[in-house]
PDB file of N, CA and C in Angstrom:
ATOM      1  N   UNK A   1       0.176  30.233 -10.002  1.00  0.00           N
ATOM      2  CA  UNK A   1       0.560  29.818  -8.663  1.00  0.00           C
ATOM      3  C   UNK A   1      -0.083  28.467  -8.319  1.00  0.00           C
ATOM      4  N   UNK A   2      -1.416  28.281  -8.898  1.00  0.00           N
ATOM      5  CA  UNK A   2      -1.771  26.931  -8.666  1.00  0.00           C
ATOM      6  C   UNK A   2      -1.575  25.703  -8.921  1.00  0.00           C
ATOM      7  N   UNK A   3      -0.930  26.409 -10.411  1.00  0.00           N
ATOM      8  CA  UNK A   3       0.195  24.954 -11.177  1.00  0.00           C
ATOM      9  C   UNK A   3       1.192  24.732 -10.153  1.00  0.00           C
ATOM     10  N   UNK A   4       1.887  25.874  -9.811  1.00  0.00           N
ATOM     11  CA  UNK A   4       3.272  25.113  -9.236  1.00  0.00           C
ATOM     12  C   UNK A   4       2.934  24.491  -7.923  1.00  0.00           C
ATOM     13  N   UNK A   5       1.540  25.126  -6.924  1.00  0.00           N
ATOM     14  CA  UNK A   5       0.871  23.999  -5.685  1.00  0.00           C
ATOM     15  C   UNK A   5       1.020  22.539  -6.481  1.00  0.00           C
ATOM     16  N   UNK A   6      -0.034  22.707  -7.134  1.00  0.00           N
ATOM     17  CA  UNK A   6      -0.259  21.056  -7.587  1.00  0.00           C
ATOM     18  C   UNK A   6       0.912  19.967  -8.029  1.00  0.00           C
ATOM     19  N   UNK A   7       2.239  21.381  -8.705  1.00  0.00           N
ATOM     20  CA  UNK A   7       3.358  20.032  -8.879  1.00  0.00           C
ATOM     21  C   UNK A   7       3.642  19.632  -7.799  1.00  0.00           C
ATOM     22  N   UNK A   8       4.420  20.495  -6.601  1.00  0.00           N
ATOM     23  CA  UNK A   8       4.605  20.838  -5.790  1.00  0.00           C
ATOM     24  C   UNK A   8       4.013  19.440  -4.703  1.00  0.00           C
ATOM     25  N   UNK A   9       2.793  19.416  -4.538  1.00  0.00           N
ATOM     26  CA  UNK A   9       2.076  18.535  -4.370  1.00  0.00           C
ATOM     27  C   UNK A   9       2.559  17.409  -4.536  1.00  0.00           C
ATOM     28  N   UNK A  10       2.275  16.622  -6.138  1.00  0.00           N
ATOM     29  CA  UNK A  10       2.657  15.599  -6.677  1.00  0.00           C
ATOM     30  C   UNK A  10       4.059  14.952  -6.266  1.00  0.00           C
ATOM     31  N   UNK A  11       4.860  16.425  -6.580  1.00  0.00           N
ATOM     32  CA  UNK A  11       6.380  15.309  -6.156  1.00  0.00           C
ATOM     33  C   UNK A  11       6.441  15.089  -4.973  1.00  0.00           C
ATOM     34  N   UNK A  12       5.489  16.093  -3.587  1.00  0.00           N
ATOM     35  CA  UNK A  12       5.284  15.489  -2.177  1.00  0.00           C
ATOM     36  C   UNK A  12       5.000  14.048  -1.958  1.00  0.00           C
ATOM     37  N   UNK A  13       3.900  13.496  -2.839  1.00  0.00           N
ATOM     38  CA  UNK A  13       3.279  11.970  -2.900  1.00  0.00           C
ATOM     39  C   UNK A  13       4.267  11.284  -3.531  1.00  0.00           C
ATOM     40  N   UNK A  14       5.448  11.621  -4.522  1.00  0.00           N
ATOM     41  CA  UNK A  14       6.275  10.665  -4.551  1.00  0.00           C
ATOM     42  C   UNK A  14       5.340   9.759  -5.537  1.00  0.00           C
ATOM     43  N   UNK A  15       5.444   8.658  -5.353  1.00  0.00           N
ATOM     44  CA  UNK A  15       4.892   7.518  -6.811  1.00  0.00           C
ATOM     45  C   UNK A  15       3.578   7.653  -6.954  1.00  0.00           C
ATOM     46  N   UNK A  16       2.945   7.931  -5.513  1.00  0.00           N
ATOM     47  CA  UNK A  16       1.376   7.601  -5.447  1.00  0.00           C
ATOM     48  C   UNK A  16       1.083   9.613  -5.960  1.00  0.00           C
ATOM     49  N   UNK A  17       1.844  10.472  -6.173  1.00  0.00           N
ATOM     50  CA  UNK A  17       1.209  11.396  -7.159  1.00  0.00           C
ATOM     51  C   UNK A  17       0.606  11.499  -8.671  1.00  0.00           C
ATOM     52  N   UNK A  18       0.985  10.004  -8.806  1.00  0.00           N
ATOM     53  CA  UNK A  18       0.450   9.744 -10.210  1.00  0.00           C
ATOM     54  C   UNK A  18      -0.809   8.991 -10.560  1.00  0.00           C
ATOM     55  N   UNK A  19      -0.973   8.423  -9.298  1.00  0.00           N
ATOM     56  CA  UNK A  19      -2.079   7.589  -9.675  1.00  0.00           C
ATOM     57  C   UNK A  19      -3.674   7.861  -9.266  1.00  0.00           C
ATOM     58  N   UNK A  20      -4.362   7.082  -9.885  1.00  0.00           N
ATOM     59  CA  UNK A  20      -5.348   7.390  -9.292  1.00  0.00           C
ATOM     60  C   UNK A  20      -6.373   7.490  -8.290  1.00  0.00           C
ATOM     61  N   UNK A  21      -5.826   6.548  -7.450  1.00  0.00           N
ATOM     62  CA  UNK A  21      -5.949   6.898  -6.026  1.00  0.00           C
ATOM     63  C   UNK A  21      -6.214   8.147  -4.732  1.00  0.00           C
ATOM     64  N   UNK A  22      -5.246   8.886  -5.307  1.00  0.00           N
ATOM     65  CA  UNK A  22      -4.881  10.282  -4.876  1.00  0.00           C
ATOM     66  C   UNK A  22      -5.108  11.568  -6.260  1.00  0.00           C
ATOM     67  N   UNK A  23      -5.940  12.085  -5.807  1.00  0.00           N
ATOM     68  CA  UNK A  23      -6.352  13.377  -6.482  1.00  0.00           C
ATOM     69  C   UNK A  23      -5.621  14.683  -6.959  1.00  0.00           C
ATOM     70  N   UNK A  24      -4.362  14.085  -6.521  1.00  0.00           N
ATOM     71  CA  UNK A  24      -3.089  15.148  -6.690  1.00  0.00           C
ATOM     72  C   UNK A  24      -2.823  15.161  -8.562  1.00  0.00           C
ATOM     73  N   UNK A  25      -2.771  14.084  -8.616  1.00  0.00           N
ATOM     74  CA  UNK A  25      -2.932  14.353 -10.548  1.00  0.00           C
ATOM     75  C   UNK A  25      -3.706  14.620 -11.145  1.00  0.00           C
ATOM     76  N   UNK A  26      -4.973  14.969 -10.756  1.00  0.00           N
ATOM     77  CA  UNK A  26      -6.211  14.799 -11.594  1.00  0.00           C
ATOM     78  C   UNK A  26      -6.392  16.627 -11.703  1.00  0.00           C
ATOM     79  N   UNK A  27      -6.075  17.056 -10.258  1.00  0.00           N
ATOM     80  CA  UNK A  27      -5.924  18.878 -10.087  1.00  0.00           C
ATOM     81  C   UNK A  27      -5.071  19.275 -10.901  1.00  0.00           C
ATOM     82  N   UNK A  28      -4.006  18.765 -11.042  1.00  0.00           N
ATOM     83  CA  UNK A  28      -2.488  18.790 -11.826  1.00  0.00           C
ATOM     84  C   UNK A  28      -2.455  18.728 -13.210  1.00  0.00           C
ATOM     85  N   UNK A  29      -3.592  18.151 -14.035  1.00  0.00           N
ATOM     86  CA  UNK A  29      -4.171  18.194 -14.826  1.00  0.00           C
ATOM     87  C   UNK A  29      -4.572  18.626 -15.246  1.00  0.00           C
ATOM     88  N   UNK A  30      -5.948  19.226 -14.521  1.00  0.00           N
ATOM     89  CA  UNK A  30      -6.734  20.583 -14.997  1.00  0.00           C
ATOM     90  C   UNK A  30      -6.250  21.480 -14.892  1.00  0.00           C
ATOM     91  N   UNK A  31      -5.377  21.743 -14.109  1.00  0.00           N
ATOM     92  CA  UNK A  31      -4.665  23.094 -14.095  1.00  0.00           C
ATOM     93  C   UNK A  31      -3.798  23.130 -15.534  1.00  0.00           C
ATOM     94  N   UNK A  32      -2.975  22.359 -15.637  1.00  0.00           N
ATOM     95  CA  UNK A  32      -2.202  21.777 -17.385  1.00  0.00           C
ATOM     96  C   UNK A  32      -2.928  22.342 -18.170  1.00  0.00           C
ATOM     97  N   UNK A  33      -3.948  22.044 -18.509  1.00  0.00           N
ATOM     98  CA  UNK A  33      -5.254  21.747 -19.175  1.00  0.00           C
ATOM     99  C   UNK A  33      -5.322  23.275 -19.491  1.00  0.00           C
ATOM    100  N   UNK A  34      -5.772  24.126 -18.574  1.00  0.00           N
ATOM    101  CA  UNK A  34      -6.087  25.379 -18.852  1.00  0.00           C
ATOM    102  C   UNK A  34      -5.024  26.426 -18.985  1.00  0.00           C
ATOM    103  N   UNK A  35      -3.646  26.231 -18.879  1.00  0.00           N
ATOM    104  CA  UNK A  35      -2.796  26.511 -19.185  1.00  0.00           C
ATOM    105  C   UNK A  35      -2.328  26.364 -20.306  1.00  0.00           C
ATOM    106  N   UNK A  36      -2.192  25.337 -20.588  1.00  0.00           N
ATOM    107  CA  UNK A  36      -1.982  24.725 -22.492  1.00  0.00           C
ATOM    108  C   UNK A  36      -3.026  25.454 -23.157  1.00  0.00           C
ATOM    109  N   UNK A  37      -4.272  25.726 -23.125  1.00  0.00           N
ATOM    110  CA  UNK A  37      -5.203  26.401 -23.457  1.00  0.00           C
ATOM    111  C   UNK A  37      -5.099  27.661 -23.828  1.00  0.00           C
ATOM    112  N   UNK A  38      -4.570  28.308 -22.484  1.00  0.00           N
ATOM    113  CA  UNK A  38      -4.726  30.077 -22.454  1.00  0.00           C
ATOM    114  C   UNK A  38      -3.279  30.155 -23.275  1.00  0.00           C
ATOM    115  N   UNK A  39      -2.388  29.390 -23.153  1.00  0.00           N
ATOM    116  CA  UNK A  39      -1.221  29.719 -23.999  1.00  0.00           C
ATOM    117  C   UNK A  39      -1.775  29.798 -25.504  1.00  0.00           C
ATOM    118  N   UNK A  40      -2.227  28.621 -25.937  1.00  0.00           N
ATOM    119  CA  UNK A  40      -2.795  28.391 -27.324  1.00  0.00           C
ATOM    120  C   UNK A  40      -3.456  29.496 -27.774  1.00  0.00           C
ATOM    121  N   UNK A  41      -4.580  29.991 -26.742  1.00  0.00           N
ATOM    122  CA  UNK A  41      -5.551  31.321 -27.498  1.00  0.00           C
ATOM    123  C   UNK A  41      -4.393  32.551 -27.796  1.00  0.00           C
ATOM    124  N   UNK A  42      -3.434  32.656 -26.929  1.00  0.00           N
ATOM    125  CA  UNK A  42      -2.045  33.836 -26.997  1.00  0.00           C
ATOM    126  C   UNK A  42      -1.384  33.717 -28.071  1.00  0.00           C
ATOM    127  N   UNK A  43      -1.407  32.752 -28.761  1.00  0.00           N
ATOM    128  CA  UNK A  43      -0.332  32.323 -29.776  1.00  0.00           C
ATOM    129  C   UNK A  43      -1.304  32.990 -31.028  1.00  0.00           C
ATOM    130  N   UNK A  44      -2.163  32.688 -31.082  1.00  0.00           N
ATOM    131  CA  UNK A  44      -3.156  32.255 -32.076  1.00  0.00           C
ATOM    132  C   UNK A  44      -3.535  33.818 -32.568  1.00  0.00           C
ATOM    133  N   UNK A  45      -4.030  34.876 -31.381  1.00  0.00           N
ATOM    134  CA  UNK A  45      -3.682  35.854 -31.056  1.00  0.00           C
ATOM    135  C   UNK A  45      -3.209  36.786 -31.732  1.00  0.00           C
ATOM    136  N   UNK A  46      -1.771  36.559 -31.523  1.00  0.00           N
ATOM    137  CA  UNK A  46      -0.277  36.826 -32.064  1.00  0.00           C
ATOM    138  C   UNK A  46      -0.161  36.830 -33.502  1.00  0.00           C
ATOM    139  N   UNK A  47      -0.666  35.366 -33.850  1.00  0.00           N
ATOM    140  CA  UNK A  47      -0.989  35.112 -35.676  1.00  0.00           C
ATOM    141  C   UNK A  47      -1.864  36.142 -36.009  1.00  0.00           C
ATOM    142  N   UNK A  48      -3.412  36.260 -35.547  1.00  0.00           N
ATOM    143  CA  UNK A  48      -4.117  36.766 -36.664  1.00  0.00           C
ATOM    144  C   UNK A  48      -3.716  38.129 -36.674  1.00  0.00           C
ATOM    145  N   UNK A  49      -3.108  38.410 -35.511  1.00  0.00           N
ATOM    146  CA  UNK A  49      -3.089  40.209 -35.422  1.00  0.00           C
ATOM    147  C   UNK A  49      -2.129  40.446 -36.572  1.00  0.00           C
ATOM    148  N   UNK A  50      -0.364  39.785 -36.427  1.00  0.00           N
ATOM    149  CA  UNK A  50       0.053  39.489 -37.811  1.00  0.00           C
ATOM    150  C   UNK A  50      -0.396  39.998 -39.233  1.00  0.00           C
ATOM    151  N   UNK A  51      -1.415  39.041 -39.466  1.00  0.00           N
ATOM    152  CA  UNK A  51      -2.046  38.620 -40.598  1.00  0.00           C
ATOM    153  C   UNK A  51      -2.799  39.831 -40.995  1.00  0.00           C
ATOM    154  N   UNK A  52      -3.282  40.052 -39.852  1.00  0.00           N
ATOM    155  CA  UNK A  52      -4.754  41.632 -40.468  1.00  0.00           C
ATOM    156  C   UNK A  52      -3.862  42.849 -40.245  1.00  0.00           C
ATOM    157  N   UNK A  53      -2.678  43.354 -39.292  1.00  0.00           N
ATOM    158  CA  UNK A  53      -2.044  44.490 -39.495  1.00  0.00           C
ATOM    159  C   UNK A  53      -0.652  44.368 -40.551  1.00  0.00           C
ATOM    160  N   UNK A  54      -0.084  43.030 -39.979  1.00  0.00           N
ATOM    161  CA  UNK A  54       1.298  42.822 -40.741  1.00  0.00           C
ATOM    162  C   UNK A  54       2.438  43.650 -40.415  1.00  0.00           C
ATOM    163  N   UNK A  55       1.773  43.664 -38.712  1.00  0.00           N
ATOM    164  CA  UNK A  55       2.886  43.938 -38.215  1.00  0.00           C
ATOM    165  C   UNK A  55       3.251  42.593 -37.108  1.00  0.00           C
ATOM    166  N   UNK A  56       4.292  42.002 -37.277  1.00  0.00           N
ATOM    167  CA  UNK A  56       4.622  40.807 -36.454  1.00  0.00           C
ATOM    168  C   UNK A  56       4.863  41.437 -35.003  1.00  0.00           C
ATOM    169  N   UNK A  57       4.352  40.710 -34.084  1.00  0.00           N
ATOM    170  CA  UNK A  57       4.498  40.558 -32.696  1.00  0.00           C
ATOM    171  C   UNK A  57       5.628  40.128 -31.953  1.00  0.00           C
ATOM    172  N   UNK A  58       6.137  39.143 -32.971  1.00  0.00           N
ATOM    173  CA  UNK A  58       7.515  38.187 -32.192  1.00  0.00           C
ATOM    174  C   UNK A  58       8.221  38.205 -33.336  1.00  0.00           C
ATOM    175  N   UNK A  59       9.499  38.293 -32.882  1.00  0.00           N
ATOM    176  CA  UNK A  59      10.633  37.890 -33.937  1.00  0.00           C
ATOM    177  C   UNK A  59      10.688  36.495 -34.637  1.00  0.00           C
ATOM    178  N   UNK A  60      11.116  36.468 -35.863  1.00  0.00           N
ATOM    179  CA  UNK A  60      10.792  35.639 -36.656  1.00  0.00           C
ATOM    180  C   UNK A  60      12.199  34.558 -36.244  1.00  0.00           C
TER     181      UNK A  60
END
């Protein structure tokens, strides 16, 4: 929910959501940030469980 505030946000500011001036990208960011993250550890996850049962998680 906080990602979509912060886009949400950004496209409010219009041009100046990008810059650095305004703090609307920098939140927008970290939020990215830890999202790209928690996805990555899920994926990764997914592999080793794979690997040590061999039973796949997701369709190939």
């Amino acid at each position: 929910k906080a990602l979509a505030i912060a886009r949400e946000a950004r496209d409010m500011h219009g041009g100046n959501g990008i810059v650095d001036e305004y703090h609307v990208i920098r939140h927008m960011m970290n939020l990215e940030t830890v999202n790209t993250y928690e996805g990555t550890h899920d994926v990764h996850a997914l592999i080793l469980g794979r690997a040590i049962t061999g039973i796949a998680a997701f369709a190939n």
